[in-house]
Structures are given as C-alpha cells and as structure tokens.
N, C-alpha and C. Protein backbone atom coordinates (compact mmCIF):
# COMPACT_ATOMS: atom_id res chain seq x y z
N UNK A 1 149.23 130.25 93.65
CA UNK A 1 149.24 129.49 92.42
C UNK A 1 150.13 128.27 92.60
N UNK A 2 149.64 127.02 92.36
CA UNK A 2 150.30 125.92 92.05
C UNK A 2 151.16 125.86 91.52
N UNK A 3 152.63 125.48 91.68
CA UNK A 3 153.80 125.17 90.39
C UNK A 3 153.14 123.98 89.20
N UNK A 4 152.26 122.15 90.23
CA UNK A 4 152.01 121.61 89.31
C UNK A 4 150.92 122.01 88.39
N UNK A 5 149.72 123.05 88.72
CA UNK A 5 148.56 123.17 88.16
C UNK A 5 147.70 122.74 89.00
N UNK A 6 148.16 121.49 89.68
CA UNK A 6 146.88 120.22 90.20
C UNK A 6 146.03 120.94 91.12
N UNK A 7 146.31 122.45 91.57
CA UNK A 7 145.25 123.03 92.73
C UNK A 7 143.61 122.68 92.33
N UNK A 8 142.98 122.50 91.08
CA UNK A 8 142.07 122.25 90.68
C UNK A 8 141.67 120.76 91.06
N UNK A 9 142.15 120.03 91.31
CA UNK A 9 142.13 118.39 91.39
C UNK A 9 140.94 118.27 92.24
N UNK A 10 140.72 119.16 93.56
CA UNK A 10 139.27 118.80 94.81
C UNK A 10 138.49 119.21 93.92
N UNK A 11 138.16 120.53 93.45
CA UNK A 11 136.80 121.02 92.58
C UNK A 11 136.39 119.84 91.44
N UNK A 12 137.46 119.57 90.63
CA UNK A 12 137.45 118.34 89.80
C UNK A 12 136.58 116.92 90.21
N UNK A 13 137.39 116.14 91.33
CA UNK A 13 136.69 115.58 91.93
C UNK A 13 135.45 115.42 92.53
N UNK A 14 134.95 116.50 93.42
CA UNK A 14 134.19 117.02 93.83
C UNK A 14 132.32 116.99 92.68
N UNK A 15 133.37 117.86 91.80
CA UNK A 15 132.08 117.85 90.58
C UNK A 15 131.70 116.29 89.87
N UNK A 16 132.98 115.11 89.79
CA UNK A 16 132.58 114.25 89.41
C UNK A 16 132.09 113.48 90.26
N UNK A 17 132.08 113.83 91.74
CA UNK A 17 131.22 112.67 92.24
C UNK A 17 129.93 113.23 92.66
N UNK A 18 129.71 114.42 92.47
CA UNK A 18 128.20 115.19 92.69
C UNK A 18 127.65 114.67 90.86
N UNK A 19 128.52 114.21 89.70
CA UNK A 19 127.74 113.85 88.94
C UNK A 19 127.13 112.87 88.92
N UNK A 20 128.27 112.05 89.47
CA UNK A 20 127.87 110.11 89.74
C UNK A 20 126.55 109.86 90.72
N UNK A 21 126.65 110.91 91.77
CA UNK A 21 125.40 110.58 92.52
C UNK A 21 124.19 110.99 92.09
N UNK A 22 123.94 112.23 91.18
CA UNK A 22 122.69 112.67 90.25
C UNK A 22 121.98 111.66 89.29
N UNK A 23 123.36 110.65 88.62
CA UNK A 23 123.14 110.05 87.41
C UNK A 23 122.55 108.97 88.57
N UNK A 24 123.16 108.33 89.91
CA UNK A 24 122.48 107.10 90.66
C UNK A 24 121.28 107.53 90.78
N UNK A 25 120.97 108.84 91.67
CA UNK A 25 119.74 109.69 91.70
C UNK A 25 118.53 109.14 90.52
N UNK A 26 119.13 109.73 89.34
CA UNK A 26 118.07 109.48 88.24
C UNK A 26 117.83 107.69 87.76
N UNK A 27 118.87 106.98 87.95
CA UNK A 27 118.90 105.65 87.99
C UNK A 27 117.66 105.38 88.85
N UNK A 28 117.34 106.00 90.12
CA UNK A 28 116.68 104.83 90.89
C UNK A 28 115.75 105.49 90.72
N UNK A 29 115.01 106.68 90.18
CA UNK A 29 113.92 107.25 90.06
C UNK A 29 113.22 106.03 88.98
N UNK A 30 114.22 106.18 87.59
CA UNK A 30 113.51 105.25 86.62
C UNK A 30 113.43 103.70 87.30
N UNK A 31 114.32 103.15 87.46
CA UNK A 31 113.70 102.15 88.66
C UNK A 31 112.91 102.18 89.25
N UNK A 32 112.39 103.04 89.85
CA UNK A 32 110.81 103.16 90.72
C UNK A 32 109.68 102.95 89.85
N UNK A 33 109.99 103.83 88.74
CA UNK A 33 108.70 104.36 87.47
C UNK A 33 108.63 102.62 86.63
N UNK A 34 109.85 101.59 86.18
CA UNK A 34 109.90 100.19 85.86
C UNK A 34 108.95 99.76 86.31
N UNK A 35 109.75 99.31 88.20
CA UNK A 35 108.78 98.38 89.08
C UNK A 35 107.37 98.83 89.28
N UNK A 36 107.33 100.63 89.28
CA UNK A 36 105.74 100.66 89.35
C UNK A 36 104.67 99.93 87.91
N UNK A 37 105.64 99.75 86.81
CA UNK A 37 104.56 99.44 85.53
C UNK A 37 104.53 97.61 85.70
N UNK A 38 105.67 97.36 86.53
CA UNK A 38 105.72 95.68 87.07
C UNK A 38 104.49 95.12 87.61
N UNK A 39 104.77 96.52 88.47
CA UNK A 39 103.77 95.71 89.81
C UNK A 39 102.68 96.31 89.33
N UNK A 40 101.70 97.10 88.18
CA UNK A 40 100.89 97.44 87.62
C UNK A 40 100.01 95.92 86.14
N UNK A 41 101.16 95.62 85.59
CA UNK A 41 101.54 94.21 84.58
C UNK A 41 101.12 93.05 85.58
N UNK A 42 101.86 93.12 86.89
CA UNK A 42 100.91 91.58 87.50
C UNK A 42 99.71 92.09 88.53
N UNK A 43 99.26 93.12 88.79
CA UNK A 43 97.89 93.61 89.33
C UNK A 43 96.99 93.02 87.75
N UNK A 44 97.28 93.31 86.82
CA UNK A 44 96.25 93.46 85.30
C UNK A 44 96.28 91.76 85.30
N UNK A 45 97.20 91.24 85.56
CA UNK A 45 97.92 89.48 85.29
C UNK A 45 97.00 89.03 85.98
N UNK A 46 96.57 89.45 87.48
CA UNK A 46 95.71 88.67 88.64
C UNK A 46 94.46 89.26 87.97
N UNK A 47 94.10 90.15 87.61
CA UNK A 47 92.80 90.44 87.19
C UNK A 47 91.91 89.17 86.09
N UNK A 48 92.70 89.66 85.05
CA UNK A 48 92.62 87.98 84.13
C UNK A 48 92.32 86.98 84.61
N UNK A 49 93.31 86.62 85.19
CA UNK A 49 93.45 85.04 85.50
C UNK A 49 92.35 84.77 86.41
N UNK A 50 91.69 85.95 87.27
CA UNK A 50 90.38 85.86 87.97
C UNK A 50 88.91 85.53 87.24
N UNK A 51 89.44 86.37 86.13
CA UNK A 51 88.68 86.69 85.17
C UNK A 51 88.20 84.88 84.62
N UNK A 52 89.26 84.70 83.72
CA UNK A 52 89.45 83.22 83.35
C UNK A 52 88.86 81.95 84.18
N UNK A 53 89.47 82.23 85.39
CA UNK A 53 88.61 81.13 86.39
C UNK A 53 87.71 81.41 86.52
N UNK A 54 86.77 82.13 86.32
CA UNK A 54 85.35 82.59 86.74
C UNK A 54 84.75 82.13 85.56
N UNK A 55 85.33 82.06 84.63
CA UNK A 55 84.59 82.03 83.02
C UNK A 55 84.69 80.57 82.83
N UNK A 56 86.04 79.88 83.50
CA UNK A 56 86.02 78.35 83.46
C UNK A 56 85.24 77.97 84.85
N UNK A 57 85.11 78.15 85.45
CA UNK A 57 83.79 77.60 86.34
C UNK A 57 82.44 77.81 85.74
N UNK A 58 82.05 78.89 85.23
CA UNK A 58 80.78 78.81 84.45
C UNK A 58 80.70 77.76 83.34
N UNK A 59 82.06 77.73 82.82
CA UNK A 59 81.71 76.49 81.81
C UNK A 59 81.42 75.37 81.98
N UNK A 60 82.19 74.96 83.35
CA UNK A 60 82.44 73.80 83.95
C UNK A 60 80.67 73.25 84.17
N UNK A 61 79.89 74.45 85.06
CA UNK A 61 78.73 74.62 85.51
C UNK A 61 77.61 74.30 84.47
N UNK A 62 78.04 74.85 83.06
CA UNK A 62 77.05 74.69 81.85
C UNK A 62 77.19 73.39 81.46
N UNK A 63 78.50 72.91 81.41
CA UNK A 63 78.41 71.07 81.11
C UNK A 63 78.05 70.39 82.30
N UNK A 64 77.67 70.41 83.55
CA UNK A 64 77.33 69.85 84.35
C UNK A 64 76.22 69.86 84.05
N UNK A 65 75.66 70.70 83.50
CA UNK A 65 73.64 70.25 83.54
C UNK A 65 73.58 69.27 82.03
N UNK A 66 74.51 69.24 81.56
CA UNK A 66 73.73 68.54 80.30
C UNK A 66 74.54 67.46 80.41
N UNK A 67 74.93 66.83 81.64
CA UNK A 67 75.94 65.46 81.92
C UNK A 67 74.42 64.82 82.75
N UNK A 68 74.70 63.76 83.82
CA UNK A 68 74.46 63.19 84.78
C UNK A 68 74.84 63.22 86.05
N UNK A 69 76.19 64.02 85.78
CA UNK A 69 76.95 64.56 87.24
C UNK A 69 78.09 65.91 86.78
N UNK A 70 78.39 66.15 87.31
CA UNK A 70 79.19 67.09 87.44
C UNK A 70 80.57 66.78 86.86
N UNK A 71 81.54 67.79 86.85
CA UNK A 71 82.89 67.21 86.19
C UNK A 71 83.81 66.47 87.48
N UNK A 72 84.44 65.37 87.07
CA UNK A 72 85.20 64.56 88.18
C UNK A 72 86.57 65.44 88.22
C-alpha cells in the first residue's frame, strides 16, 4: 500500500489514453463515412454538369438549323 495513494496513477493513465485513442479511433471512422458522402456529392456534381453540357450542345445544335451557320 502506498503512503501517498498515487499507486493508482499508471492504471489511471493508462485508461485515459486507451480512451483518447478510441475517441481518435471513432474520429477517423466518421471522417471516412464524411469524405465518402464528399466524394459521392462530386461523383453526382460530374454527373450533372455532363448532363447539362449534353443538353447545351443539343440546344446549341437546334439553333444552328434555324440560323445560316452555326453558333460562333
């Protein structure tokens, strides 16, 4: 037995840094699950914008026949 008490101080420690690394643990999990809805948000972003240019070239294409030339 300790006179100060402090014999507990390693287990103490011990448990708070096995907490700190669980809580980093779960930190970078949700970080993964973020960047996966990121990089999901600009996959959907490039889809569109494919989308869009395809729909503005057809337009482009429909006023070209009722011009004399094409768009400059």
């Amino acid at each position: 037995m300790s006179i100060t008490g402090a014999d507990f101080l390693g287990k103490v420690a011990k448990d708070k840094i096995a907490a700190a690394k669980q809580k980093i643990t779960n930190a970078v999990t949700e970080l993964d699950n973020a960047f996966g809805k990121i990089d999901g948000a600009a996959e959907h972003a490039e889809r569109v914008a494919q989308q869009v240019s395809s729909e503005a070239d057809g337009l482009l294409a429909d006023l070209g026949q009722l011009t004399n030339g094409g768009p400059s």
